[in-house]
Protein backbone atom coordinates (compact mmCIF):
# COMPACT_ATOMS: atom_id res chain seq x y z
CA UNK A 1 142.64 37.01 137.99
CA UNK A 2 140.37 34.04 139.15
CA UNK A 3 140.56 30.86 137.48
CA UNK A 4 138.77 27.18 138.95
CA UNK A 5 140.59 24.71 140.21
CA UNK A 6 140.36 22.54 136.88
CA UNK A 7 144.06 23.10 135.74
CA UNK A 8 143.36 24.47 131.76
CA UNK A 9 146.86 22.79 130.95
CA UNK A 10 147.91 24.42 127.41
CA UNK A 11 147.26 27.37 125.54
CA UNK A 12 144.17 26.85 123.54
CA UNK A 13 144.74 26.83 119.73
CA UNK A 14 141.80 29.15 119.09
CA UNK A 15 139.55 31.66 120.89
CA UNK A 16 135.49 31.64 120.26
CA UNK A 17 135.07 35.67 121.44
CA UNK A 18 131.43 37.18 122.24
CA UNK A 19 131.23 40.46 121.29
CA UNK A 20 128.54 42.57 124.19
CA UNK A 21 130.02 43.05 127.25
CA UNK A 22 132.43 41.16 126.77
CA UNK A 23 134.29 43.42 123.66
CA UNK A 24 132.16 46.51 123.90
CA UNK A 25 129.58 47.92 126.75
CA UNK A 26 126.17 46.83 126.10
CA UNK A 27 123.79 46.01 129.11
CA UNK A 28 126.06 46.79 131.57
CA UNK A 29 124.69 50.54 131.12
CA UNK A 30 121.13 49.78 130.02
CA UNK A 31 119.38 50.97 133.35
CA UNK A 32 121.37 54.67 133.02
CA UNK A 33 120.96 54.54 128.84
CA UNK A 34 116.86 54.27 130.55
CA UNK A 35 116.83 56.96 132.89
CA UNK A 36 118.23 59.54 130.20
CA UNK A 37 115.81 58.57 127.48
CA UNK A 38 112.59 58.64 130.12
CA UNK A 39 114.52 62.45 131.42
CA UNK A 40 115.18 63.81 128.20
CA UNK A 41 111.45 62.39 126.84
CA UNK A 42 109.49 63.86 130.14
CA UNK A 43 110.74 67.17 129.22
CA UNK A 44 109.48 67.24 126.10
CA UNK A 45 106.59 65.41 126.59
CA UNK A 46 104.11 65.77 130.08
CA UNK A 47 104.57 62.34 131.96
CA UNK A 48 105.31 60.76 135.19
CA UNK A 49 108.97 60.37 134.70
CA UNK A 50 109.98 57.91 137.90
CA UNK A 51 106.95 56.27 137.64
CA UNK A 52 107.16 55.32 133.41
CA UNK A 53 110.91 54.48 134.47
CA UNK A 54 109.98 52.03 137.02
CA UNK A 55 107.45 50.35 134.69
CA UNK A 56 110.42 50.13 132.24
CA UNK A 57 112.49 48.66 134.33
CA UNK A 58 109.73 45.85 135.20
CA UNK A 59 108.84 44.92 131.61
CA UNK A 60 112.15 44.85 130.16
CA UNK A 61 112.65 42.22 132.94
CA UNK A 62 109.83 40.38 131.96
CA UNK A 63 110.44 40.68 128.35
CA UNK A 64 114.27 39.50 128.23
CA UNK A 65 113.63 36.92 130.51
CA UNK A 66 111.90 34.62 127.91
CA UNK A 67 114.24 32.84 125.66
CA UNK A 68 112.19 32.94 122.74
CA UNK A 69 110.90 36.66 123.45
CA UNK A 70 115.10 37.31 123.69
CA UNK A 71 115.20 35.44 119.91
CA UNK A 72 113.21 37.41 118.87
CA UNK A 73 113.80 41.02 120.27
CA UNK A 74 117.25 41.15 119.22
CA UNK A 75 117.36 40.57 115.96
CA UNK A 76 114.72 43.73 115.98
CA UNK A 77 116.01 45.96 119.05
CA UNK A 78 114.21 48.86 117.84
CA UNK A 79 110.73 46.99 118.00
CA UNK A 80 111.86 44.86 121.20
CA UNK A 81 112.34 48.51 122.62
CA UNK A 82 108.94 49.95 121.93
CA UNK A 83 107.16 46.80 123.13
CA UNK A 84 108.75 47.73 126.32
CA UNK A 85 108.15 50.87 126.97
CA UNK A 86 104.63 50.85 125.10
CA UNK A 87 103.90 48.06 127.94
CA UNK A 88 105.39 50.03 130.52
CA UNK A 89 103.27 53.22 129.59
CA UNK A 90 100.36 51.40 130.20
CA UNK A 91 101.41 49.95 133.64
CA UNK A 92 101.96 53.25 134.42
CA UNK A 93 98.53 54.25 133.62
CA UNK A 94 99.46 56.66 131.01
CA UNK A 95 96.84 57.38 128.67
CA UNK A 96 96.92 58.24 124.83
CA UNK A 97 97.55 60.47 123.06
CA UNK A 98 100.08 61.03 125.40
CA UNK A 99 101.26 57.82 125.70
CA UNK A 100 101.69 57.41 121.76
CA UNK A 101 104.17 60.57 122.02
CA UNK A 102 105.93 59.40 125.01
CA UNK A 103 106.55 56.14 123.59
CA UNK A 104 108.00 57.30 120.19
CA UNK A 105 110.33 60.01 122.18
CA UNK A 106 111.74 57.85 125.11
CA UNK A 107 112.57 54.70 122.42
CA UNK A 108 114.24 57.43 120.01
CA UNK A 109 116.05 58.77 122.84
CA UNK A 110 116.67 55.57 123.90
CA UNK A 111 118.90 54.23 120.95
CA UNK A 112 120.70 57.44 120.74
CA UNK A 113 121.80 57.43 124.70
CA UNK A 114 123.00 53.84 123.58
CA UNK A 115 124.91 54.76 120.51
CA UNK A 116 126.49 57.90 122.25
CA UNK A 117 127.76 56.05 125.51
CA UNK A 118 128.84 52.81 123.58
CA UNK A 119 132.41 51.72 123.82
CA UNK A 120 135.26 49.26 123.60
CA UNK A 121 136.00 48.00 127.14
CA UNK A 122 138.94 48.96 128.50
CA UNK A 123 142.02 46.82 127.27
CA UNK A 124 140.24 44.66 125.47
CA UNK A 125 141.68 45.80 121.82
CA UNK A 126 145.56 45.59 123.39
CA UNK A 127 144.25 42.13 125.12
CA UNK A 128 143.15 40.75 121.44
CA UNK A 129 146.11 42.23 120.04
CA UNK A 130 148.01 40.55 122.15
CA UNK A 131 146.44 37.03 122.05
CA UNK A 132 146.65 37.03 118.60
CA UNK A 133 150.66 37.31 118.74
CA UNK A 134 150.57 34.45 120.80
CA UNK A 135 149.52 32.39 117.84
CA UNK A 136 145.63 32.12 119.02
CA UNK A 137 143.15 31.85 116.45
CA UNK A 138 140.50 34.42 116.86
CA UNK A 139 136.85 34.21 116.09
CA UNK A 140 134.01 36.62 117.06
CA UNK A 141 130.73 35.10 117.96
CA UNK A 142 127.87 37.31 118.22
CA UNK A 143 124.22 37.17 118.74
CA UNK A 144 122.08 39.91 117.13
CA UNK A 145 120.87 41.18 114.05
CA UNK A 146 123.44 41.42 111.09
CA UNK A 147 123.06 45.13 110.88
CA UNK A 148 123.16 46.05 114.63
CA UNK A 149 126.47 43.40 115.07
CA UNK A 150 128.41 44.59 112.18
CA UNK A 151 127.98 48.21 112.58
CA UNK A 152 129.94 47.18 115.99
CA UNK A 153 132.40 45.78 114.24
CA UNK A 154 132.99 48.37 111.70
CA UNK A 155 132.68 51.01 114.39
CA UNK A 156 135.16 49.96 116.49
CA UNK A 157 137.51 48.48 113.74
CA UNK A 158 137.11 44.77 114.83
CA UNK A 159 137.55 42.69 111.84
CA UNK A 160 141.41 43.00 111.57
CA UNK A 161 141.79 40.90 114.67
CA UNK A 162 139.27 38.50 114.17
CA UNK A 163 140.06 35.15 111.47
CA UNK A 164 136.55 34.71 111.10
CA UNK A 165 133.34 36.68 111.95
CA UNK A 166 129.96 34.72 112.85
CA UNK A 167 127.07 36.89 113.49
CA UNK A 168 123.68 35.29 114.33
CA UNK A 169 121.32 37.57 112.05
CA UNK A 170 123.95 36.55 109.14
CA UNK A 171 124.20 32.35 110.00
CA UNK A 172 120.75 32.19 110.23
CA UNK A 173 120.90 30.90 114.43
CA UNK A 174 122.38 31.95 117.48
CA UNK A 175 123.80 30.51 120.60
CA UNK A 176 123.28 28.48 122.45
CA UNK A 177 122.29 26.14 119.39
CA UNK A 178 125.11 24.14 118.64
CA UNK A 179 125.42 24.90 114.91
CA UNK A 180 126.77 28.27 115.31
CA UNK A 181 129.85 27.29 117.43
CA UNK A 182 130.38 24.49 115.48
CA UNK A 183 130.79 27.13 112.33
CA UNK A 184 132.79 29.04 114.02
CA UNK A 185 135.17 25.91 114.74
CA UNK A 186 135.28 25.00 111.52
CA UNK A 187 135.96 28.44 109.87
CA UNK A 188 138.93 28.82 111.83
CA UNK A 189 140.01 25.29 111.57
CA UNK A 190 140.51 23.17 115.15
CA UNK A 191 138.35 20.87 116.76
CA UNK A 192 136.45 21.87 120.05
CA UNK A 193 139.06 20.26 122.33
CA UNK A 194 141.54 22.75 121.00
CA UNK A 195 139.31 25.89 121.64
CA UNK A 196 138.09 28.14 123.99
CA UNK A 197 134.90 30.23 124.56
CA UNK A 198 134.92 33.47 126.28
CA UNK A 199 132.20 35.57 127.20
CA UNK A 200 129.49 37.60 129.74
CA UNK A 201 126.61 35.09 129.64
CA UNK A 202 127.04 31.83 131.32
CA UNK A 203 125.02 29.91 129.26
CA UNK A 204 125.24 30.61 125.94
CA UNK A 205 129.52 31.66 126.40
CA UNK A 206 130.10 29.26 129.37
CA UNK A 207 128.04 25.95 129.58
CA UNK A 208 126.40 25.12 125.97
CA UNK A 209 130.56 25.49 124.03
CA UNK A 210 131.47 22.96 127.57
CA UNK A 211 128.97 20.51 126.45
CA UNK A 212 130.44 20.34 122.96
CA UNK A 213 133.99 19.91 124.61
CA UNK A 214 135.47 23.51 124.63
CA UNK A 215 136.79 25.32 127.87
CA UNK A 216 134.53 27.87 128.99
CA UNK A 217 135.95 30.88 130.45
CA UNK A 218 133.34 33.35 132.11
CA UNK A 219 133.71 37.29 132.11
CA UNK A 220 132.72 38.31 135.31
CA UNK A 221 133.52 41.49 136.57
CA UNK A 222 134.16 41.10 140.06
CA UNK A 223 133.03 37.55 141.10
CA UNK A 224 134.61 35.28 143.49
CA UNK A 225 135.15 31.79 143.25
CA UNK A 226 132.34 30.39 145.74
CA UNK A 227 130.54 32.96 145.58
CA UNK A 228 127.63 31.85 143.37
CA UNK A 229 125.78 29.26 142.15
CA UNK A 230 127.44 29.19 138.58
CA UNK A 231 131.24 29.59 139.79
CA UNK A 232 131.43 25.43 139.09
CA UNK A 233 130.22 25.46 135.95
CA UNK A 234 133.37 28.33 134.17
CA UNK A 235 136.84 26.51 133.51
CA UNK A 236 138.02 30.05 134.50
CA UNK A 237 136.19 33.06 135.29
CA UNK A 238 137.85 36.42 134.55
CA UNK A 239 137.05 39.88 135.00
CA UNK A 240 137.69 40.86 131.55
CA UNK A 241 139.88 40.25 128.62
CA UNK A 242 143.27 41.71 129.31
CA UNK A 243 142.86 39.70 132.55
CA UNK A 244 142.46 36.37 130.12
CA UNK A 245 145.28 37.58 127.85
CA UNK A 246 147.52 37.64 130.88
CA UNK A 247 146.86 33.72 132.11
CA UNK A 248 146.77 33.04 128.31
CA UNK A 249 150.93 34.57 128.51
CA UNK A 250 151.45 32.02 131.62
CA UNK A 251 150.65 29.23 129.65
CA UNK A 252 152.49 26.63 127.31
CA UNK A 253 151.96 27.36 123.33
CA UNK A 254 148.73 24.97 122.47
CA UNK A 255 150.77 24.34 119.02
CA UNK A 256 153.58 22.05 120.53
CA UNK A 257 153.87 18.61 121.37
């Protein structure tokens, strides 16, 4: 467990929860969820495999790296996807026709490599579970599409430990605009001083709930303190949630005076 040296004092009265990779596995297994779908496409269809892969692997760089390309690709993965690998096919010099059938069989294999190896992160049910009986209001906020978040949460049976649910494709924005966590406040009743934010991405989980006056408290899996440039920025930075749940036990109950 690594926390800053800011002390975080009392137990917060509620928790502001991402979802992706911080709940359940999501980019953390992108590049092998890549190298199955180019595999099990190539031997179907006739095509460079390493070299499409490696033009994959360049444009979905590109592509996520653009905050409003990012808006915009995931509330539509399935189309975000294609424009990848359709731009990848043609860095790789791959001609049509066979580049129309290649790109329709590596995005289909694609999504089903991601819905087969998708899961809940180890502990992180039992670390919920557990915050909750401390007296911790819960509240998941997502980014994504409506249909893509919620079949995450119905998958994986999330709802019963969450007091309120804010997905971006359902609010209508998305972090790090400060409307959604401000929703998400108010739906489960504190004020930002009173709350914490917990998630994988340092701005959007980390640095924009700060500015409003929460504690942000990075998931990091393995990071040192000092040992990048964000590590000033996180109240706390954690390797994952049961590691949170466990300072969360160490500290005073947030309800008392």
């Amino acid at each position: 467990m690594t926390q800053s040296d800011l002390a975080l004092g009392r137990r917060p009265l509620a928790l502001l929860v991402d979802l992706d990779d911080t709940i359940v596995t999501d980019s953390t297994s992108a590049a092998a969820n890549w190298k199955a779908a180019v595999d099990a496409a190539a031997a179907v269809v006739s095509f460079p495999a390493v070299t499409v892969l490696e033009a994959i692997h360049v444009e979905r760089d590109w592509f996520w790296k653009d905050q409003e390309r990012h808006r915009l690709g995931r509330a539509d993965l399935v189309a975000a996807r294609r424009a990848i690998v359709e731009a990848a096919l043609g860095r790789a010099a791959i001609a049509a026709p066979v580049a129309e059938t290649a790109a329709v069989a590596i995005v289909a294999a694609y999504c089903a490599q991601v819905e087969a190896v998708r899961s809940v992160l180890p502990g992180s049910i039992e670390a919920l579970t557990a915050i909750r009986g401390m007296g911790v209001k819960l509240a998941l906020v997502t980014n994504g599409s409506a249909e893509t978040q919620r079949a995450k949460v119905e998958r994986f049976a999330l709802a019963p430990l969450f007091d309120a649910i804010v997905i971006e494709g359902e609010f209508g924005l998305g972090k790090p605009e400060r409307a959604i966590y401000a929703h998400a406040l108010s739906s489960v009743g504190v004020t930002a001083a009173d709350a914490w934010m917990v998630g994988d991405n340092i701005e959007w989980d980390v640095a924009a709930p700060m500015r409003l006056g929460m504690r942000g408290i990075w998931i990091s899996p393995g990071h040192q303190v000092g040992g990048g440039a964000y590590t000033p920025v996180a109240d706390a930075i954690m390797p994952d949630l049961p590691a949170l749940a466990a300072l969360l036990a160490g500290l005073a109950d947030g309800r008392k005076p």
